[in-house]
N, C-alpha and C. Protein backbone atom coordinates (compact mmCIF):
# COMPACT_ATOMS: atom_id res chain seq x y z
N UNK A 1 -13.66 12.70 0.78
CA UNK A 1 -13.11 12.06 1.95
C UNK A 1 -12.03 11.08 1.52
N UNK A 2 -10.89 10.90 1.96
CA UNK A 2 -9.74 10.13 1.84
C UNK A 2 -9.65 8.77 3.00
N UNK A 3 -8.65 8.10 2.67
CA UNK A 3 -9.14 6.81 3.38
C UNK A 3 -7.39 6.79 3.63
N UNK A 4 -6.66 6.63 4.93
CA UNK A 4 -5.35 6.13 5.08
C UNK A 4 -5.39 4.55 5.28
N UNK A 5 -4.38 3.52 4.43
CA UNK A 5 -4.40 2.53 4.76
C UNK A 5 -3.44 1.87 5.05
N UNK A 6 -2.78 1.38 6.10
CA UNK A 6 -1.38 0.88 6.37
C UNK A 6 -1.25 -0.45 5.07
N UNK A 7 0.15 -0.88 4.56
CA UNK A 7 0.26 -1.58 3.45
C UNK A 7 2.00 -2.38 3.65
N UNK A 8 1.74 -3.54 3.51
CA UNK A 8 2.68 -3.91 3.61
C UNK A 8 3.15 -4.57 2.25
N UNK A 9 4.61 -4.66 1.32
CA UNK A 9 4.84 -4.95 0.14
C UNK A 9 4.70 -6.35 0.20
N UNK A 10 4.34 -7.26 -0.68
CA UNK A 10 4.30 -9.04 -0.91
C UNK A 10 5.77 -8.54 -1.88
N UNK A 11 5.26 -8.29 -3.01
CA UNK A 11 6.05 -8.33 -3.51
C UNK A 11 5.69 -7.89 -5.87
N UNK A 12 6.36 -7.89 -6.72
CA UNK A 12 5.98 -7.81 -7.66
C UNK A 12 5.94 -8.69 -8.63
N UNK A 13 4.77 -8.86 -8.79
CA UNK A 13 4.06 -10.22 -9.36
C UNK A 13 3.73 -10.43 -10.94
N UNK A 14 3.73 -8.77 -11.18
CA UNK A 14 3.25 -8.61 -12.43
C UNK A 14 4.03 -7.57 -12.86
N UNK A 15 4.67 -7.40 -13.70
CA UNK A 15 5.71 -5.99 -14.58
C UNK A 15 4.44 -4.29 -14.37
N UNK A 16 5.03 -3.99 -13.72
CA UNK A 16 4.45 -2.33 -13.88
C UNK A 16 3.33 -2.27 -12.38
N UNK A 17 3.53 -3.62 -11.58
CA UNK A 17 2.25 -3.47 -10.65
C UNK A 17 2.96 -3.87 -9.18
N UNK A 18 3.20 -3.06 -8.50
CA UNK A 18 3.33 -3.99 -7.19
C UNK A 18 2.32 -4.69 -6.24
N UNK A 19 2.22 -5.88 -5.66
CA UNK A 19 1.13 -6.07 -4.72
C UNK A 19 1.50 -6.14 -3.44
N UNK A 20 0.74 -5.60 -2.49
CA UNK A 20 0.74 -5.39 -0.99
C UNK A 20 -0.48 -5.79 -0.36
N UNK A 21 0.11 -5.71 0.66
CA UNK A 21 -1.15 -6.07 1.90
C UNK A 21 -1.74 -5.22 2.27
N UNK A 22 -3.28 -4.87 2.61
CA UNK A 22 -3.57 -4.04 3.10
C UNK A 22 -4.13 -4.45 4.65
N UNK A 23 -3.50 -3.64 5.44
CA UNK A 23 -3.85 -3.87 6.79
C UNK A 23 -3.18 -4.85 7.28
N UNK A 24 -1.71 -4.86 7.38
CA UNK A 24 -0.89 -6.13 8.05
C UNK A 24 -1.33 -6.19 8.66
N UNK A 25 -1.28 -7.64 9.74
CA UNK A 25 -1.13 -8.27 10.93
C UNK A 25 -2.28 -8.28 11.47
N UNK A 26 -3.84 -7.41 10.36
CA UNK A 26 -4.84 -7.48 11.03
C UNK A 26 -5.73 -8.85 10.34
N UNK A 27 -6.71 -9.76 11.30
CA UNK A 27 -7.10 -10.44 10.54
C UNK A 27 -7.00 -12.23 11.17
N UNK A 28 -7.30 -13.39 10.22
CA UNK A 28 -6.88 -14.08 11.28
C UNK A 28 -6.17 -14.60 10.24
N UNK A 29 -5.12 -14.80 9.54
CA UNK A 29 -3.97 -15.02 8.50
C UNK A 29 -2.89 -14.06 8.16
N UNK A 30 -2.94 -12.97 9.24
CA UNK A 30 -1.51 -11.80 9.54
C UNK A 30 -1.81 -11.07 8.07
N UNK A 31 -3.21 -10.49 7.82
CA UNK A 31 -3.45 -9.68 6.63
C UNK A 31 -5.01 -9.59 6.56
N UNK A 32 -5.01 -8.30 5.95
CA UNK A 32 -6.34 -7.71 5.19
C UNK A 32 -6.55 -8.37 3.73
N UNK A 33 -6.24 -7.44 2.81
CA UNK A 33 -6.94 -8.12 1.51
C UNK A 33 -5.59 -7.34 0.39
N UNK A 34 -5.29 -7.86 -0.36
CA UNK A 34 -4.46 -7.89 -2.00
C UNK A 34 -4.71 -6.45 -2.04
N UNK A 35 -3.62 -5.45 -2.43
CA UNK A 35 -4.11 -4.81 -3.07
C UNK A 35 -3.01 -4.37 -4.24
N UNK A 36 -3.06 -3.98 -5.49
CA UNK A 36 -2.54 -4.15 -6.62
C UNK A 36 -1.95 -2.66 -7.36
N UNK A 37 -0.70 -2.06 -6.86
CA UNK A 37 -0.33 -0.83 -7.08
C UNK A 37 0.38 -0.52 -8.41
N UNK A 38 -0.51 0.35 -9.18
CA UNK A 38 0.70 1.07 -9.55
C UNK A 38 2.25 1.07 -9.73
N UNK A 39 3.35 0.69 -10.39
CA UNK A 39 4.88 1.02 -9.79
C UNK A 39 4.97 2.33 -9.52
N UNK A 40 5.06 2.79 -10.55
CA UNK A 40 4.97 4.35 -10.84
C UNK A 40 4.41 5.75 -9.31
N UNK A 41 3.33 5.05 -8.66
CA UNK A 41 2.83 5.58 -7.61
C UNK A 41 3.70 5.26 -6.38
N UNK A 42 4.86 4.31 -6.05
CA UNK A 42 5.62 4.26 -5.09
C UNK A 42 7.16 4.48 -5.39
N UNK A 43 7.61 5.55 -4.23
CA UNK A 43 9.08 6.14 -4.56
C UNK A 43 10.03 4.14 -4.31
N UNK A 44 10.68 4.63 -5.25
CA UNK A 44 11.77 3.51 -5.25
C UNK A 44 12.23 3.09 -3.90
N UNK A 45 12.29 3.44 -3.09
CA UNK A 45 12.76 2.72 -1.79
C UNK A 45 11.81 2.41 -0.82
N UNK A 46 10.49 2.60 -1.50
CA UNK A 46 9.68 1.59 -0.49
C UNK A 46 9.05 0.55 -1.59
N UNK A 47 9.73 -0.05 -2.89
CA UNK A 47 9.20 -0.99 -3.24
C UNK A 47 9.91 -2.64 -2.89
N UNK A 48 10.42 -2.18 -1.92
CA UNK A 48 11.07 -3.60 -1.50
C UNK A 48 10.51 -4.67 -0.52
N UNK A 49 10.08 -6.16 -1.18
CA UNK A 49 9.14 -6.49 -0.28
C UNK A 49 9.50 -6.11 0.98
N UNK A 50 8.08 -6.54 2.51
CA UNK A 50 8.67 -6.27 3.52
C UNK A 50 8.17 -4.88 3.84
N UNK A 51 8.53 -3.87 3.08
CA UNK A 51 8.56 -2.37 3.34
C UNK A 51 6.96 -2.17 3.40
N UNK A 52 6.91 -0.88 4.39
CA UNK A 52 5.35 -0.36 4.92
C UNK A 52 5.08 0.87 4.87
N UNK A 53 4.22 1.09 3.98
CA UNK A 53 3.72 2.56 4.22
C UNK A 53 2.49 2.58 4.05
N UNK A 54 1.68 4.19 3.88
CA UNK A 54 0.41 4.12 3.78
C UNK A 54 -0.22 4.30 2.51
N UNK A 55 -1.21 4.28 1.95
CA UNK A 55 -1.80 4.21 0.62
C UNK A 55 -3.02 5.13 0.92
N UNK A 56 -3.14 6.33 0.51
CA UNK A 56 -4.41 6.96 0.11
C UNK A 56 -5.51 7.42 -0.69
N UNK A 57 -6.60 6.27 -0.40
CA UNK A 57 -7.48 6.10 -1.31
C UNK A 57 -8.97 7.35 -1.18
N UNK A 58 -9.37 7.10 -2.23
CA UNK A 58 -10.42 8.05 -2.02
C UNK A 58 -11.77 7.13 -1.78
N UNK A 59 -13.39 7.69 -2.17
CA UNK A 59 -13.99 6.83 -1.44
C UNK A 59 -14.58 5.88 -2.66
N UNK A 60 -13.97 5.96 -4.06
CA UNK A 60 -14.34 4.89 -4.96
C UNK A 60 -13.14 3.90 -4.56
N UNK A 61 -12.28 3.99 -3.83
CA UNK A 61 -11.03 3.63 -3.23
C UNK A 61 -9.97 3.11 -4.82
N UNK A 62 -9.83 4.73 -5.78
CA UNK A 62 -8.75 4.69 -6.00
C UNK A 62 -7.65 5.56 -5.71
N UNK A 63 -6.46 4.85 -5.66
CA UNK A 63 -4.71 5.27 -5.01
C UNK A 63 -4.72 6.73 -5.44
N UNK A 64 -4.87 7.70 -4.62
CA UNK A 64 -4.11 8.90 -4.61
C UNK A 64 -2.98 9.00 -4.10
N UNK A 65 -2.58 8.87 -3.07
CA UNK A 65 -1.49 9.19 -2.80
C UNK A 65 -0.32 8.50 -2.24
N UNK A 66 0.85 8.22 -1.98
CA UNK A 66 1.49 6.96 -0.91
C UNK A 66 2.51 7.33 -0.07
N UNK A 67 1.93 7.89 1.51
CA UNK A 67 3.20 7.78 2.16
C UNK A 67 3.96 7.23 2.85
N UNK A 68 5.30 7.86 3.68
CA UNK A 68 5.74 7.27 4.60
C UNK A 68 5.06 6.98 5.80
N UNK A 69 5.51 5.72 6.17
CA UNK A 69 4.64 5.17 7.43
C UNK A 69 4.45 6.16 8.48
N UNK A 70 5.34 6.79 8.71
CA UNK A 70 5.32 8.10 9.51
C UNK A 70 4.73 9.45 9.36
N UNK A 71 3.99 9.65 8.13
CA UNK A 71 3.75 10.88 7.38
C UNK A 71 2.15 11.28 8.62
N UNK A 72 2.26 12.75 8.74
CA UNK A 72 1.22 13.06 9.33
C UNK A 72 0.70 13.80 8.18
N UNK A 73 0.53 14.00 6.76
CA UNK A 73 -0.34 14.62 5.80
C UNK A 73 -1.49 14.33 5.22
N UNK A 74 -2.10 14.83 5.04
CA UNK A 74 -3.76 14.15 4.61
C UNK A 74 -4.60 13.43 5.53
């Protein structure tokens, strides 16, 4: 079973890792919880803070896959 999670970029904090939000705007501080990507796992033009897409985790919830906010796959 796969898990879609909306993600919004903070920004890169650490060389080789981006961190994002998981679950903008939900919450009572306009966010879910840290979550700590991969570079390598996001195409170059959505690593700019700001930018949103989805993150698909599995159910040990590690990153398989990352799409566009719009993607109807998986």
């Amino acid at each position: 079973m796969f898990y879609k999670v909306p993600v919004q970029v903070l920004g890169c904090l650490r060389p080789g890792i981006i961190t994002v939000i998981g679950f903008p705007g939900v919450g009572m501080v306009d966010g879910g919880n840290f979550m700590h990507i991969p570079t390598e796992l996001i195409p170059v033009d959505l690593r700019m803070p700001n930018s949103e897409f989805i993150v698909v985790c599995d159910q040990r919830r590690d990153f398989i896959q990352v799409l566009s906010k719009d993607s109807d796959t998986i």
